[in-house]
PDB file of N, CA and C in Angstrom:
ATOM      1  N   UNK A   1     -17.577  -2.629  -8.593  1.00  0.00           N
ATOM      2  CA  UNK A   1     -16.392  -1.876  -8.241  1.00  0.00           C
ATOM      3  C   UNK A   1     -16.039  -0.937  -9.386  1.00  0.00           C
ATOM      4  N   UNK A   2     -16.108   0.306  -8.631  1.00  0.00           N
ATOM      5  CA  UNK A   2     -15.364   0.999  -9.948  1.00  0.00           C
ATOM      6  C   UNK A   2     -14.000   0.553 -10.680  1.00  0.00           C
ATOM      7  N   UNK A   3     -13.387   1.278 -11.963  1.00  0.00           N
ATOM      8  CA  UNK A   3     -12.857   0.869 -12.580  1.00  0.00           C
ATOM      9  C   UNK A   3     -11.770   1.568 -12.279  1.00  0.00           C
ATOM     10  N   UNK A   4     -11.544   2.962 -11.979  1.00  0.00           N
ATOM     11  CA  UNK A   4     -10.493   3.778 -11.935  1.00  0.00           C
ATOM     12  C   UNK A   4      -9.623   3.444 -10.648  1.00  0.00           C
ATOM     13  N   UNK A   5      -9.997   2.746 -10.009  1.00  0.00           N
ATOM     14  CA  UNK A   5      -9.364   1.932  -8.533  1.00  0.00           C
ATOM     15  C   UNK A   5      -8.694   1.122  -9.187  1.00  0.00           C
ATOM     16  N   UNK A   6      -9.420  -0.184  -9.488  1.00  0.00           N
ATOM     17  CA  UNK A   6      -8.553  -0.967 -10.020  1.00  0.00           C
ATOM     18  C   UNK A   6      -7.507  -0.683 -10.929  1.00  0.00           C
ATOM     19  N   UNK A   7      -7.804   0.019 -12.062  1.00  0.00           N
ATOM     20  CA  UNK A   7      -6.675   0.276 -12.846  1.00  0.00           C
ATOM     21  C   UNK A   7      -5.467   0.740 -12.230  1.00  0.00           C
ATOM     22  N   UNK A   8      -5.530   1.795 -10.954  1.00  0.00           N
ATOM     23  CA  UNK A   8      -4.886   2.533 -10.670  1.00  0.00           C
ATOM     24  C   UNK A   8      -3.491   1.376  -9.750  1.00  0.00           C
ATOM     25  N   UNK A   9      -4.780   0.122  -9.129  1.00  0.00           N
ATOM     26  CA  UNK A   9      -3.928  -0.948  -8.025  1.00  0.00           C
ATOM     27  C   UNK A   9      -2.786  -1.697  -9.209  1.00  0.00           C
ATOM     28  N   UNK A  10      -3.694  -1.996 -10.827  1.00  0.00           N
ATOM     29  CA  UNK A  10      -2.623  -2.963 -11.186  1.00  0.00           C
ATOM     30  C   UNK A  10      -1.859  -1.857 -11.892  1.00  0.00           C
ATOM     31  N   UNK A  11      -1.464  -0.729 -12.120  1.00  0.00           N
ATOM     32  CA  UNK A  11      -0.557   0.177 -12.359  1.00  0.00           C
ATOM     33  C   UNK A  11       0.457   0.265 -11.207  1.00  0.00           C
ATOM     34  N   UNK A  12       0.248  -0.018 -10.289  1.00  0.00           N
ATOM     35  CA  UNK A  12       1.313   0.572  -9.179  1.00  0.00           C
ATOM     36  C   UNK A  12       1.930  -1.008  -8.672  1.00  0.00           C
ATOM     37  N   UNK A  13       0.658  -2.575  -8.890  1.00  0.00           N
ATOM     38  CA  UNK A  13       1.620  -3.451  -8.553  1.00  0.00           C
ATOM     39  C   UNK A  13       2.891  -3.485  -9.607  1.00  0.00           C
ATOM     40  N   UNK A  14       2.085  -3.236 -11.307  1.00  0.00           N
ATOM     41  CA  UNK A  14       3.043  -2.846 -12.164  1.00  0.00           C
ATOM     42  C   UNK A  14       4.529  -2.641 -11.927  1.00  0.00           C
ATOM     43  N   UNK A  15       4.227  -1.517 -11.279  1.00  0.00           N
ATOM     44  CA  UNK A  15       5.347  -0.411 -10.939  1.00  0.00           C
ATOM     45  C   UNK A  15       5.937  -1.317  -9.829  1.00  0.00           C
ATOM     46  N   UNK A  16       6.060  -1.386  -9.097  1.00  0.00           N
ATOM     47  CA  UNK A  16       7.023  -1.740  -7.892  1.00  0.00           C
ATOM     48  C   UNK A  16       6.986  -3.912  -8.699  1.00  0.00           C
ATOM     49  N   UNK A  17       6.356  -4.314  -9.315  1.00  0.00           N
ATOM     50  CA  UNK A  17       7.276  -5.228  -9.909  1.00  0.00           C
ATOM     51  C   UNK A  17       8.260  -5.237 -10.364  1.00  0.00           C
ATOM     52  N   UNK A  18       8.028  -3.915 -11.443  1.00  0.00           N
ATOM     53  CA  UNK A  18       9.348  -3.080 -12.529  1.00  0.00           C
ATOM     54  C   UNK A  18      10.374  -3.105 -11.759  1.00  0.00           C
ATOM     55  N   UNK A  19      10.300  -2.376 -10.345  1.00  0.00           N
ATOM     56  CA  UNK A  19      11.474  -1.766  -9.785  1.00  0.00           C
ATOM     57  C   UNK A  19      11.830  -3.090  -9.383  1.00  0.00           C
ATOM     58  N   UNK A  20      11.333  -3.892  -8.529  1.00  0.00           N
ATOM     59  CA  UNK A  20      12.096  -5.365  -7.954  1.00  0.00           C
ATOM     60  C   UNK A  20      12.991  -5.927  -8.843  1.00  0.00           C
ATOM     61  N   UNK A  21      12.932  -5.967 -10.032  1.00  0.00           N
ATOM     62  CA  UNK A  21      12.819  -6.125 -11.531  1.00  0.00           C
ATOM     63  C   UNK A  21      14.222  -5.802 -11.769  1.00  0.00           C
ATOM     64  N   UNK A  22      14.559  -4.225 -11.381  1.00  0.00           N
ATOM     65  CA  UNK A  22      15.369  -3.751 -11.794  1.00  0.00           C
ATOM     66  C   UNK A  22      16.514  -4.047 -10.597  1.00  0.00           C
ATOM     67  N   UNK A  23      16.098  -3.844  -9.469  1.00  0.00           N
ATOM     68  CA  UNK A  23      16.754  -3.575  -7.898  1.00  0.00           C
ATOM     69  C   UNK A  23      17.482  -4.995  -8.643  1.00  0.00           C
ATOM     70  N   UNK A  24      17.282  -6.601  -8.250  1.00  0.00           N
ATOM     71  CA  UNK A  24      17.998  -7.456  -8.452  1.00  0.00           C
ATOM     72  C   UNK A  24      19.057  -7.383  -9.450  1.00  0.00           C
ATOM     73  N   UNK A  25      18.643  -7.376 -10.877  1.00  0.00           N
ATOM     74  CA  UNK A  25      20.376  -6.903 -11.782  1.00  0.00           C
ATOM     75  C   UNK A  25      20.400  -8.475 -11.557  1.00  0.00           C
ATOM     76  N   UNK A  26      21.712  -8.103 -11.776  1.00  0.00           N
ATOM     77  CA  UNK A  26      22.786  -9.833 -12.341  1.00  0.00           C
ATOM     78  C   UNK A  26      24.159  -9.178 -11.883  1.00  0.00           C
ATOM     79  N   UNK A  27      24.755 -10.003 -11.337  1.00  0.00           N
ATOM     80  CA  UNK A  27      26.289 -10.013 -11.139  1.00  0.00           C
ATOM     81  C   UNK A  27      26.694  -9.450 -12.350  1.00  0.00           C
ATOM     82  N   UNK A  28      27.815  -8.460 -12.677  1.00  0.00           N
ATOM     83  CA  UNK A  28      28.436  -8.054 -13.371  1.00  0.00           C
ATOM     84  C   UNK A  28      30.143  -8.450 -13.637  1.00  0.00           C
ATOM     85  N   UNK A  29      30.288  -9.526 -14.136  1.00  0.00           N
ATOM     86  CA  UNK A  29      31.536 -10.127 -13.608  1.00  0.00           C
ATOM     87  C   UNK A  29      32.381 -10.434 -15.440  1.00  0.00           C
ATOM     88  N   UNK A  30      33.632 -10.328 -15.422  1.00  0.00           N
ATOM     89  CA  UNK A  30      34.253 -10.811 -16.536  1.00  0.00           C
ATOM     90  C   UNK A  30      35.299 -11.473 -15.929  1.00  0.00           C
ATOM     91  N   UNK A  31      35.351 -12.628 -16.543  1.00  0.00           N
ATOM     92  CA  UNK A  31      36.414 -13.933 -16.523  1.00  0.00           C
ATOM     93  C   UNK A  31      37.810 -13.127 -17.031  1.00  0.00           C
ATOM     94  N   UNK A  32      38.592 -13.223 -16.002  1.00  0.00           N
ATOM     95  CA  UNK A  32      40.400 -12.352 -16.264  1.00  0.00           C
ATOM     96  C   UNK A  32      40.829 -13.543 -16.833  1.00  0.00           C
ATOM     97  N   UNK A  33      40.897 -14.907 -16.126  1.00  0.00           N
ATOM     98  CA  UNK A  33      41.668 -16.325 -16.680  1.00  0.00           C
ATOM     99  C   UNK A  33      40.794 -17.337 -16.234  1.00  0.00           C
ATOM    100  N   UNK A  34      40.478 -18.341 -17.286  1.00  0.00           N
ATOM    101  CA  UNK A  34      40.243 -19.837 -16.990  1.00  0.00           C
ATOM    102  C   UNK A  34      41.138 -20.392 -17.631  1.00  0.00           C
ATOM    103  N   UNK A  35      41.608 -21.489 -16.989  1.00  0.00           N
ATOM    104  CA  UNK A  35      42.384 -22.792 -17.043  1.00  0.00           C
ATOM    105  C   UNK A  35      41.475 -23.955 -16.854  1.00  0.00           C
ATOM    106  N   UNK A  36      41.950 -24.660 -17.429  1.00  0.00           N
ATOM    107  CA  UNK A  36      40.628 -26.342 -17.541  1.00  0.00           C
ATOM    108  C   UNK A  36      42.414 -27.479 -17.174  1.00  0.00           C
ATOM    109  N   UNK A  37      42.738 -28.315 -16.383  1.00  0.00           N
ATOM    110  CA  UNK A  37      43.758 -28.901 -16.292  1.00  0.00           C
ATOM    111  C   UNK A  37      43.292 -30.504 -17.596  1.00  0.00           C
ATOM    112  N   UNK A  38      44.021 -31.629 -17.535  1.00  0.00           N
ATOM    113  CA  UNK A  38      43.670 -32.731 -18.441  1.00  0.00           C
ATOM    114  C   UNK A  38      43.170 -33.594 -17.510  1.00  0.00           C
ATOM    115  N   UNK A  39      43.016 -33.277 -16.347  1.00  0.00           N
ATOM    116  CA  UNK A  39      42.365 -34.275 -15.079  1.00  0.00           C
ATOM    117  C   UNK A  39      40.852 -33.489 -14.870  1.00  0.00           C
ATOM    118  N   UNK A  40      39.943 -32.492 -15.697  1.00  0.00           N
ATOM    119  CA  UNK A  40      39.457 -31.942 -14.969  1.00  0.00           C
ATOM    120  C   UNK A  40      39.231 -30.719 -14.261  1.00  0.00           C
ATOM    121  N   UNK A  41      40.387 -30.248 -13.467  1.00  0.00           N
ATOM    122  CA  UNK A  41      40.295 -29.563 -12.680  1.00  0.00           C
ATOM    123  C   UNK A  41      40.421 -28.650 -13.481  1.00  0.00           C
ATOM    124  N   UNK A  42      40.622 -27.061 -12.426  1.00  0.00           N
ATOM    125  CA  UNK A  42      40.720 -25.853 -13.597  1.00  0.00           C
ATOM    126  C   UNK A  42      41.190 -24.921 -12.508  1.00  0.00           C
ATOM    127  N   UNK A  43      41.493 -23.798 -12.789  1.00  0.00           N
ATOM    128  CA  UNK A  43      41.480 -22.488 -11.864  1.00  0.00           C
ATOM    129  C   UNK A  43      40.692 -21.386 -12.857  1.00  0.00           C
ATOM    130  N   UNK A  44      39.631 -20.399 -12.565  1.00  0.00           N
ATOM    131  CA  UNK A  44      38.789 -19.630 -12.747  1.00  0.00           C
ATOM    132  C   UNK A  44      38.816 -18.336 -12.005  1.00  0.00           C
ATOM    133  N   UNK A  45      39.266 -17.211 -12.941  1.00  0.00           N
ATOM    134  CA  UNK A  45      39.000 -15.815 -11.731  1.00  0.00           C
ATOM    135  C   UNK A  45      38.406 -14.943 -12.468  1.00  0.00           C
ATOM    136  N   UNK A  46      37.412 -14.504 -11.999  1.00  0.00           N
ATOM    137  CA  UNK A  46      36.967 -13.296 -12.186  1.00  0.00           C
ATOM    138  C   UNK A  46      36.979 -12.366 -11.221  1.00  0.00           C
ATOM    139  N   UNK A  47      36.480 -10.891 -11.851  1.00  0.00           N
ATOM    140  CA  UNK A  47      36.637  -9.534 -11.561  1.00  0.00           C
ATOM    141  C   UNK A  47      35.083  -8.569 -11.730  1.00  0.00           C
ATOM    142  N   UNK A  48      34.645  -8.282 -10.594  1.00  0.00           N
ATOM    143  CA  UNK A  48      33.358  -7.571 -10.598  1.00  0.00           C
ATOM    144  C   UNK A  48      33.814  -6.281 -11.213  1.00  0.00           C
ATOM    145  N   UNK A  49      32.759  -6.365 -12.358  1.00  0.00           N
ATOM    146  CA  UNK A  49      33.224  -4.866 -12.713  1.00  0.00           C
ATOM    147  C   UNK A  49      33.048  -3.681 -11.945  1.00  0.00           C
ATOM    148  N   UNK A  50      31.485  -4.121 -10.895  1.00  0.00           N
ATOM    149  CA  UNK A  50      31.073  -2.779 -10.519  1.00  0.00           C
ATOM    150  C   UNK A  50      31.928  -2.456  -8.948  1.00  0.00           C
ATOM    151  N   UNK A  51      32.090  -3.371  -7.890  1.00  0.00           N
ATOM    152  CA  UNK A  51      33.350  -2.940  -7.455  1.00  0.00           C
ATOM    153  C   UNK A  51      34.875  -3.379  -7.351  1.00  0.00           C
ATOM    154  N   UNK A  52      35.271  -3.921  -8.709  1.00  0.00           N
ATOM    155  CA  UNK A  52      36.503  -4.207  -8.481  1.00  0.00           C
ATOM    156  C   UNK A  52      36.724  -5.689  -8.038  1.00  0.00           C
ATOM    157  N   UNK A  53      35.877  -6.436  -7.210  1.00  0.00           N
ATOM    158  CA  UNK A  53      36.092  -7.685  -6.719  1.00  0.00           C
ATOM    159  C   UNK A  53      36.865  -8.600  -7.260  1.00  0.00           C
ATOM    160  N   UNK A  54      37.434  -9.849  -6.744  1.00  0.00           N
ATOM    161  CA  UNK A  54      38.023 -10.403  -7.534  1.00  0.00           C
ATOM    162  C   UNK A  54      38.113 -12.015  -6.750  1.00  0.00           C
ATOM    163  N   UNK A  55      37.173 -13.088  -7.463  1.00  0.00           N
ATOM    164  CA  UNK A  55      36.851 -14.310  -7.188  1.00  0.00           C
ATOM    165  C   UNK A  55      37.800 -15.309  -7.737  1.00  0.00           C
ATOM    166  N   UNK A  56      38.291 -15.844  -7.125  1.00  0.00           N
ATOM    167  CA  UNK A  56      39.120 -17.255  -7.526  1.00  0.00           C
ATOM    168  C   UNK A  56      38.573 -18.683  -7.123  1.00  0.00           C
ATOM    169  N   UNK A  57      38.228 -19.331  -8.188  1.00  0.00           N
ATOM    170  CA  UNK A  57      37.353 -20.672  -8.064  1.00  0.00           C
ATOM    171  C   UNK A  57      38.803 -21.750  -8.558  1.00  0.00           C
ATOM    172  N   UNK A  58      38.717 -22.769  -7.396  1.00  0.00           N
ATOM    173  CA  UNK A  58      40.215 -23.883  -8.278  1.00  0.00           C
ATOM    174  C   UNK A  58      39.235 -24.947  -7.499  1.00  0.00           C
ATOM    175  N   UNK A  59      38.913 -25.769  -8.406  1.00  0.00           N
ATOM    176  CA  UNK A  59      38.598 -27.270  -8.973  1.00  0.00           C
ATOM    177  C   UNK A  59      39.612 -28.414  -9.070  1.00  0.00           C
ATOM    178  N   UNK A  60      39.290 -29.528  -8.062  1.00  0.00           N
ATOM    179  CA  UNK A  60      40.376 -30.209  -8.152  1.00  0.00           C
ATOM    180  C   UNK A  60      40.257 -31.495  -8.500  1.00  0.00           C
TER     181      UNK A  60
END
């Protein structure tokens, strides 16, 4: 098999790994308030930076 094929296939799986890579990301989120109670529990909110969102987690 030539060589310039192959190189060319693992360059481009390369490439569209990269991008999958990139497409996923990570949640972008900062904690506004945590609370931890003495039983345990807590209340937790965060705020997506990229649209604004805003998650409230309470643990009981």
């Amino acid at each position: 098999m030539n060589s310039k094929p192959r190189i060319a296939i693992y360059l481009m799986t390369s490439f569209l790994a990269a991008a999958f890579v990139l497409q996923t990301g990570c949640d972008r989120k900062e904690t506004v308030i945590d609370i931890e109670g003495p039983d345990g529990g807590g209340v937790s909110v965060e705020r997506d930076v990229d649209d604004g969102g805003i998650t409230v987690d309470v643990d009981r």
